[in-house]
C-alpha atoms as a PDB file:
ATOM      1  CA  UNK A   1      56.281  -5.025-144.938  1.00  0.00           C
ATOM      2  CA  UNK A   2      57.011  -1.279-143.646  1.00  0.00           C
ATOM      3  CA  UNK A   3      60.260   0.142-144.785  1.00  0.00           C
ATOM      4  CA  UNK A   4      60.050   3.292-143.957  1.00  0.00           C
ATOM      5  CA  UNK A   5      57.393   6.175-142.578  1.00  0.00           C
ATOM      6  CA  UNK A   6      57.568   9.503-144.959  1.00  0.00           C
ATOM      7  CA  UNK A   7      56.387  12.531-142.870  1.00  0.00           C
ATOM      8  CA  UNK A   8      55.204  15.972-144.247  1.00  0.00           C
ATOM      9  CA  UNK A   9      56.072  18.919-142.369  1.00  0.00           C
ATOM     10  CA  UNK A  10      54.015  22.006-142.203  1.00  0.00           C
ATOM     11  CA  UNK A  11      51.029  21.368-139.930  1.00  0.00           C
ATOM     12  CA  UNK A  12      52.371  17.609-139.684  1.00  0.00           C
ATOM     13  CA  UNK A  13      55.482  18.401-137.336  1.00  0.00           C
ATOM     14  CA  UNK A  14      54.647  21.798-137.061  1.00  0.00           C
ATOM     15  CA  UNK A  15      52.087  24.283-136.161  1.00  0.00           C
ATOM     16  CA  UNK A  16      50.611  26.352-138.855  1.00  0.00           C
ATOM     17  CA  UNK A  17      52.059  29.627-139.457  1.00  0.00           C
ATOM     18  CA  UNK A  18      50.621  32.562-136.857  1.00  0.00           C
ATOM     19  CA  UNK A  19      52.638  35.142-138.872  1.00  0.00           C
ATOM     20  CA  UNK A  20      50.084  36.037-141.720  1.00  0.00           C
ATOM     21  CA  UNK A  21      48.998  39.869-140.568  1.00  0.00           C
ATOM     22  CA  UNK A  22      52.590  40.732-139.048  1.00  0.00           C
ATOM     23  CA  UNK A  23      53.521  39.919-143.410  1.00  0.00           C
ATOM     24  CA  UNK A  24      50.946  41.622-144.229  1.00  0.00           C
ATOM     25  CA  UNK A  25      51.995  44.219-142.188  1.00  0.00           C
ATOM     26  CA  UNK A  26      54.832  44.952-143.069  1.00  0.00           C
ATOM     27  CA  UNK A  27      53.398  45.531-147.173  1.00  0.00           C
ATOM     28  CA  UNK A  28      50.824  47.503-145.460  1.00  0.00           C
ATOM     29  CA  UNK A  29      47.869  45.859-146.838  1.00  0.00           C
ATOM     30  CA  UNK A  30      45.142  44.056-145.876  1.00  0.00           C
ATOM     31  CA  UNK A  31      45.749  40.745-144.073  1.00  0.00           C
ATOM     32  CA  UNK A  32      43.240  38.804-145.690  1.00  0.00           C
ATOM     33  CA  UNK A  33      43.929  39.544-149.702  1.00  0.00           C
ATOM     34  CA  UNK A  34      47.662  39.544-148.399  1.00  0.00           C
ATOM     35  CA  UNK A  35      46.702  35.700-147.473  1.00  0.00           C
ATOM     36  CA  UNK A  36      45.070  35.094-150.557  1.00  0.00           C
ATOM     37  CA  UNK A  37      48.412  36.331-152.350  1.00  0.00           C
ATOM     38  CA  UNK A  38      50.668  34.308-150.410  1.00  0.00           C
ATOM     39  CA  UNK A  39      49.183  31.543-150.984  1.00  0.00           C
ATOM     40  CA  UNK A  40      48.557  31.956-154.697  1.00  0.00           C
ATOM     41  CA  UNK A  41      52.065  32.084-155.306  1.00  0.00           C
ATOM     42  CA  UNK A  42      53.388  29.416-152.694  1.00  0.00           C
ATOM     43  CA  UNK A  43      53.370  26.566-155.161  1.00  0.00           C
ATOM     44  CA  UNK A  44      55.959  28.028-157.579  1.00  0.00           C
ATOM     45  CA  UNK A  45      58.206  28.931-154.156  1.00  0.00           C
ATOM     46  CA  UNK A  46      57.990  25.473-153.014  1.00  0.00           C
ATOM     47  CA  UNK A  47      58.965  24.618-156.887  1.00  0.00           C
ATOM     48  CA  UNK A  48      62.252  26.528-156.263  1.00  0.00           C
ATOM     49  CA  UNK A  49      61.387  30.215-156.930  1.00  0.00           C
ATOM     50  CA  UNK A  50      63.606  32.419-155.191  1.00  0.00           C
ATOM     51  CA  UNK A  51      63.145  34.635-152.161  1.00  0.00           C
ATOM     52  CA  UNK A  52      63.047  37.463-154.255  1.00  0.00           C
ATOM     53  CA  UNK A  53      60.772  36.111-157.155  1.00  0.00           C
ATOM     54  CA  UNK A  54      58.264  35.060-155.060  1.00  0.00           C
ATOM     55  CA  UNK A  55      57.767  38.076-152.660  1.00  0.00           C
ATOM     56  CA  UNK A  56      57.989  40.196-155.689  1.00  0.00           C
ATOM     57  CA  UNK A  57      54.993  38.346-156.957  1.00  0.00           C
ATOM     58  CA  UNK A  58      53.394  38.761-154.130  1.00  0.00           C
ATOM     59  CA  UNK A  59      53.840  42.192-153.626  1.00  0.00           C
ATOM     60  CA  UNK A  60      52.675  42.458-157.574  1.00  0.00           C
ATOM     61  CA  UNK A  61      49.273  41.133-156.933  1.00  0.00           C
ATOM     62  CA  UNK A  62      48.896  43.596-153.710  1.00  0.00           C
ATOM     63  CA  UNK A  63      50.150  46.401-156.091  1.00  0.00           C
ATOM     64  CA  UNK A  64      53.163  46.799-153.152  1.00  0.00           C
ATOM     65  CA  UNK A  65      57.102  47.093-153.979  1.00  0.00           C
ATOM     66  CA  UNK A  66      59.652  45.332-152.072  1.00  0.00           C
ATOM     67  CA  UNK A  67      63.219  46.063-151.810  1.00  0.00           C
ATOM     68  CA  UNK A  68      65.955  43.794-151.124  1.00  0.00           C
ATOM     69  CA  UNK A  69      65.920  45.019-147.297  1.00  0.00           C
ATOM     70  CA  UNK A  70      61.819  44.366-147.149  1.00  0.00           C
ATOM     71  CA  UNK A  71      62.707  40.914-149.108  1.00  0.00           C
ATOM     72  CA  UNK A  72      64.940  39.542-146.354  1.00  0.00           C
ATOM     73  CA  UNK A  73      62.988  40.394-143.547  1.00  0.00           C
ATOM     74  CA  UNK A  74      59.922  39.036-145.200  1.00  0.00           C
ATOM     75  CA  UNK A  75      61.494  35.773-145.745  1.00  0.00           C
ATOM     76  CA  UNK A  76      62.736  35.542-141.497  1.00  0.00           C
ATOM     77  CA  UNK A  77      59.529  36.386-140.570  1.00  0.00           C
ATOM     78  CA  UNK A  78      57.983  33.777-143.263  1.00  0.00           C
ATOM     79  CA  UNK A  79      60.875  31.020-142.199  1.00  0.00           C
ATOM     80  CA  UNK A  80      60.114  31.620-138.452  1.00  0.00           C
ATOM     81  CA  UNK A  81      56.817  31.172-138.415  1.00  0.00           C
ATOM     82  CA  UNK A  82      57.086  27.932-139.413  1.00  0.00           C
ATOM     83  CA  UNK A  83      59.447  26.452-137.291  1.00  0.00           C
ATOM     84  CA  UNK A  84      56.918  26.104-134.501  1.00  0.00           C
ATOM     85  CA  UNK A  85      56.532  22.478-133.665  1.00  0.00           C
ATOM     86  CA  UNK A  86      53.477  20.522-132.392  1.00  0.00           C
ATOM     87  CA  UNK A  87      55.217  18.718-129.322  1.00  0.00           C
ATOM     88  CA  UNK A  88      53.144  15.130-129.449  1.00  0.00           C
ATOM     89  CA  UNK A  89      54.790  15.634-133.100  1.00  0.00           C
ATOM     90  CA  UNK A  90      58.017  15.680-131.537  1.00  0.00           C
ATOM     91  CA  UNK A  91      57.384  12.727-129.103  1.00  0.00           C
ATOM     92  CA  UNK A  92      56.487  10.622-132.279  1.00  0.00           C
ATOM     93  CA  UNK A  93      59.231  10.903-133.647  1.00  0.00           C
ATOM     94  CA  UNK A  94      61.301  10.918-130.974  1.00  0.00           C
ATOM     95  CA  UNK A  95      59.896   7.338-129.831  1.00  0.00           C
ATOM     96  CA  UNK A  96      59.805   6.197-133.720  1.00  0.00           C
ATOM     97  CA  UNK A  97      63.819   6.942-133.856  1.00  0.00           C
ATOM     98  CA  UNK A  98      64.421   5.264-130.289  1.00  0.00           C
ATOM     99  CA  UNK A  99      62.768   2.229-131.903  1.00  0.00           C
ATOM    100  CA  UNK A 100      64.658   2.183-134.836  1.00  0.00           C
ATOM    101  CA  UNK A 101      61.961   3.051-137.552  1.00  0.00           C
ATOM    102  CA  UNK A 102      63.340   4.457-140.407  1.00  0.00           C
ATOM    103  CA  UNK A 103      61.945   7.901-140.931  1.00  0.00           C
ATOM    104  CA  UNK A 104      62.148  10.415-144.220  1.00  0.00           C
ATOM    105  CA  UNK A 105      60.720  13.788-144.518  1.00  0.00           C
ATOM    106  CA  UNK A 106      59.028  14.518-147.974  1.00  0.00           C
ATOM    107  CA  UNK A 107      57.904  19.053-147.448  1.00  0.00           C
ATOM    108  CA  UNK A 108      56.950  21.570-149.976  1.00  0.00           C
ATOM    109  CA  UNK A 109      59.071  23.731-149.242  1.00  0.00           C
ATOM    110  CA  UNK A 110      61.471  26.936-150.135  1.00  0.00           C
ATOM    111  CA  UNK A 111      65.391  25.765-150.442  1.00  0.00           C
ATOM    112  CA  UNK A 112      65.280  28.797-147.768  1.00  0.00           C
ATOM    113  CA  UNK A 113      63.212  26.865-145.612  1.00  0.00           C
ATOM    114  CA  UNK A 114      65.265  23.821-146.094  1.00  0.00           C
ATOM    115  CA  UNK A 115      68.509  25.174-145.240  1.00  0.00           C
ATOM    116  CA  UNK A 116      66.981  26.400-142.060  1.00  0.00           C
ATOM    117  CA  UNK A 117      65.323  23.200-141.522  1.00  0.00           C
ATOM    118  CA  UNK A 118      68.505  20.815-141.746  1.00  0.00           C
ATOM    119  CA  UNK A 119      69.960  22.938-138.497  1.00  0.00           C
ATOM    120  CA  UNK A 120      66.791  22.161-136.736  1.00  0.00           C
ATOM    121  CA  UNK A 121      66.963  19.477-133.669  1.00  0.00           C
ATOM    122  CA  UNK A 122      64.384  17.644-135.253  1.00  0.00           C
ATOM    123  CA  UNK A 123      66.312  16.885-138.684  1.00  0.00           C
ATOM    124  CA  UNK A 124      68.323  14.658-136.414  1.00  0.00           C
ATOM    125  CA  UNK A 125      65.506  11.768-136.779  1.00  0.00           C
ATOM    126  CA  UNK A 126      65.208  11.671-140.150  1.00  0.00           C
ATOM    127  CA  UNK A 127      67.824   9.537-142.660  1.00  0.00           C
ATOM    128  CA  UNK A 128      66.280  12.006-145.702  1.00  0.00           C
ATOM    129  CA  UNK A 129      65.290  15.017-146.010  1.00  0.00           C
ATOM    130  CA  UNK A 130      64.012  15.867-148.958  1.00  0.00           C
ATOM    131  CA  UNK A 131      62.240  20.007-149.689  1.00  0.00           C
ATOM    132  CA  UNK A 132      60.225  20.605-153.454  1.00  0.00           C
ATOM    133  CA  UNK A 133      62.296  23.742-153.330  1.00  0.00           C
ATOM    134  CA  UNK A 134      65.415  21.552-154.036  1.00  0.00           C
ATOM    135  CA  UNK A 135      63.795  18.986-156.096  1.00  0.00           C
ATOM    136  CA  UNK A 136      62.023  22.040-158.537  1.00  0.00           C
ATOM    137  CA  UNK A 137      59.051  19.360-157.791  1.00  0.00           C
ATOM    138  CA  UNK A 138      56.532  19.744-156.015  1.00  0.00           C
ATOM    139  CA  UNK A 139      53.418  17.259-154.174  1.00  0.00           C
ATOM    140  CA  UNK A 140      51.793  15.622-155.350  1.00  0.00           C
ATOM    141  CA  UNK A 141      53.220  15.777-159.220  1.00  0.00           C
ATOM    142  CA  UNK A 142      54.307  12.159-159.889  1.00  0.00           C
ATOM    143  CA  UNK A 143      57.584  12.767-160.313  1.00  0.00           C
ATOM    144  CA  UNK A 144      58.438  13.832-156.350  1.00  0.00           C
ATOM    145  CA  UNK A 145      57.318   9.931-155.491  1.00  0.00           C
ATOM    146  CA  UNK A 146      59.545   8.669-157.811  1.00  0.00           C
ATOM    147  CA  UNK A 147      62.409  10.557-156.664  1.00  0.00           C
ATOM    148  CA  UNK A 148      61.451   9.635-152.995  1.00  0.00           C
ATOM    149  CA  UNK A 149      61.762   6.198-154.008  1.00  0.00           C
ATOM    150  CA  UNK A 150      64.697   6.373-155.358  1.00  0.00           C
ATOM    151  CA  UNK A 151      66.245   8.458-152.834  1.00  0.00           C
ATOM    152  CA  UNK A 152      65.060   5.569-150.391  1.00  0.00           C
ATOM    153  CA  UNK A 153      66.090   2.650-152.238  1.00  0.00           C
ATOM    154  CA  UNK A 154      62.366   0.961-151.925  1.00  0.00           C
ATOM    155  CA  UNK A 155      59.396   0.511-153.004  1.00  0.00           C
ATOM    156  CA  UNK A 156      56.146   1.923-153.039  1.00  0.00           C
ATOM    157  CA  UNK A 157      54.602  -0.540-151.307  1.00  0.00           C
ATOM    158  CA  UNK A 158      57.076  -0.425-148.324  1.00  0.00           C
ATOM    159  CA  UNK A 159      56.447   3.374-147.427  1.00  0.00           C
ATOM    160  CA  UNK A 160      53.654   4.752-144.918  1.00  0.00           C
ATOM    161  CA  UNK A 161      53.654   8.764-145.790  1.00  0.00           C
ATOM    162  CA  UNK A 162      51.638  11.173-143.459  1.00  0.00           C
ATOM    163  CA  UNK A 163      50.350  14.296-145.058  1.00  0.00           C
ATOM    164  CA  UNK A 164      47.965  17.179-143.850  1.00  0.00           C
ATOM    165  CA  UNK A 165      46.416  17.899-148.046  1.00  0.00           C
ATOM    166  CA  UNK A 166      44.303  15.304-149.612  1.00  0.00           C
ATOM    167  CA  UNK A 167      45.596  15.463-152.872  1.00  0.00           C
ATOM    168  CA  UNK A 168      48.848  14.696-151.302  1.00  0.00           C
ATOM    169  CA  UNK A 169      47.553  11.486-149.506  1.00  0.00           C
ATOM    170  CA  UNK A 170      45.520  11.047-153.249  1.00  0.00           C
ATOM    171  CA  UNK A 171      48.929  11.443-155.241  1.00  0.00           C
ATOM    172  CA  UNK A 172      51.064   9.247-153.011  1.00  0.00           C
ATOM    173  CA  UNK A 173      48.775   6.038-153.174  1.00  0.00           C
ATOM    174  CA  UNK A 174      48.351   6.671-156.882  1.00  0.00           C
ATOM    175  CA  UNK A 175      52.300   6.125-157.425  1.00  0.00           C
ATOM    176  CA  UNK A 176      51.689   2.974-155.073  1.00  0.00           C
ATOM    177  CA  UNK A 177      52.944   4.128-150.939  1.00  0.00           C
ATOM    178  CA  UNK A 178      50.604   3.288-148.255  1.00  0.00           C
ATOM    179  CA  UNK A 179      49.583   6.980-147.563  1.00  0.00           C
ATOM    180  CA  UNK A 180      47.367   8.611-144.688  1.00  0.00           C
ATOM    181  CA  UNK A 181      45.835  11.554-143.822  1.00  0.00           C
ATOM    182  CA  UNK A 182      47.088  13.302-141.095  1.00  0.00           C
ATOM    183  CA  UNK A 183      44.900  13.684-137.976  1.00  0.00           C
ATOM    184  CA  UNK A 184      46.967  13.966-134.670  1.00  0.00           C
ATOM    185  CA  UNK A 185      49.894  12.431-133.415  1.00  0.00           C
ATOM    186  CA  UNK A 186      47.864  10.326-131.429  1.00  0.00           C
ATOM    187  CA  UNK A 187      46.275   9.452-134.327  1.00  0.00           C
ATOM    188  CA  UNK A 188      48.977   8.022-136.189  1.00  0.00           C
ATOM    189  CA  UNK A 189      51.005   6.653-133.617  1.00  0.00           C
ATOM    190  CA  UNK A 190      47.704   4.537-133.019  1.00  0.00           C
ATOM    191  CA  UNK A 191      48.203   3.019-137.132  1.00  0.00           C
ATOM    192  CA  UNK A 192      51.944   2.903-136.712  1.00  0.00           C
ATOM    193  CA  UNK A 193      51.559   0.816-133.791  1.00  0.00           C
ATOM    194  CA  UNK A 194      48.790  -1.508-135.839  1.00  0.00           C
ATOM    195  CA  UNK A 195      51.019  -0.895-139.122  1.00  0.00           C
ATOM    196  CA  UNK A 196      54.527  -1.988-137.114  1.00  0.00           C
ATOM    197  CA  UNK A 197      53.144  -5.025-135.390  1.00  0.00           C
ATOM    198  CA  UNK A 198      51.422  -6.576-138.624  1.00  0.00           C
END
């Protein structure tokens, strides 16, 4: 039986970042290998690299400097742009909560992001929330399921976790959860009504 329903965050409850070429902007360079960079060194921020360390890496493989001024606004643009939620997203949860699910958010994430995150109206439906950037784990290593687990008090076999990445779905039903891809809201409120009757 269901425990609980784990929930990733970016492109899960929110909409995928917009703010790319106004970051790439700003190091004057070229908004596609200024993509490539970001994301190159996005696993080792989620792992708990600082703001600094990580833009400075960026910057490195654009052959750009940043300064702590550039740094800071970097990192509000990069925050902001991820706070935009999908709204059906919202409703899900929402309606999840009123019921009385018990809900846990499992993000890679930068401890930057997760401060930001915990103010957010929508922490309020969650009983965990739990950001890679604070664990210095990341998904889908094995240890982050473990420490979900734990953190929950169950088993693997009594969490559902929703997550955008394959290898994420991949890694979570290899440490034992019930794990599925996410689709749509309407998509998953459609197996969490099947899942929550059964």
């Amino acid at each position: 039986m269901l425990r609980w329903i784990v929930f990733d965050y970016g492109e899960v409850i929110s909409r995928r970042i917009t703010a790319l070429p106004d970051l790439a902007a700003l190091l004057d360079t070229d908004p596609a290998e200024f993509e490539a960079a970001y994301w190159r060194e996005r696993r080792a921020y989620d792992a708990g690299l600082s703001d600094a360390d990580y833009w400075r890496a960026v910057a490195a493989r654009l052959d750009r400097e940043v300064d702590d001024s550039l740094i800071h606004r970097l990192t509000c643009i990069d925050v902001d742009g991820w706070m935009s939620t999908e709204p059906e997203s919202l409703a899900l949860l929402e309606d999840l909560h009123r019921r009385g699910v018990r809900l846990a958010l499992l993000s890679n994430a930068s401890t930057t992001f997760a401060r930001a995150g915990e103010s957010k109206p929508w922490a309020r439906y969650f009983e965990h929330l739990l950001f890679s950037g604070d664990l210095r784990v990341v998904k889908p290593e094995p240890e982050i399921w473990r420490t979900l687990l734990d953190t929950l008090g169950a088993e693997a076999g009594e969490c559902l976790f929703f997550d955008d990445r394959e290898e994420n779905v991949a890694g979570a039903r290899e440490a034992g959860l019930n794990a599925e891809l996410w689709r749509s809201a309407t998509h998953a409120r459609t197996l969490l009504d099947e899942q929550l009757a059964a």
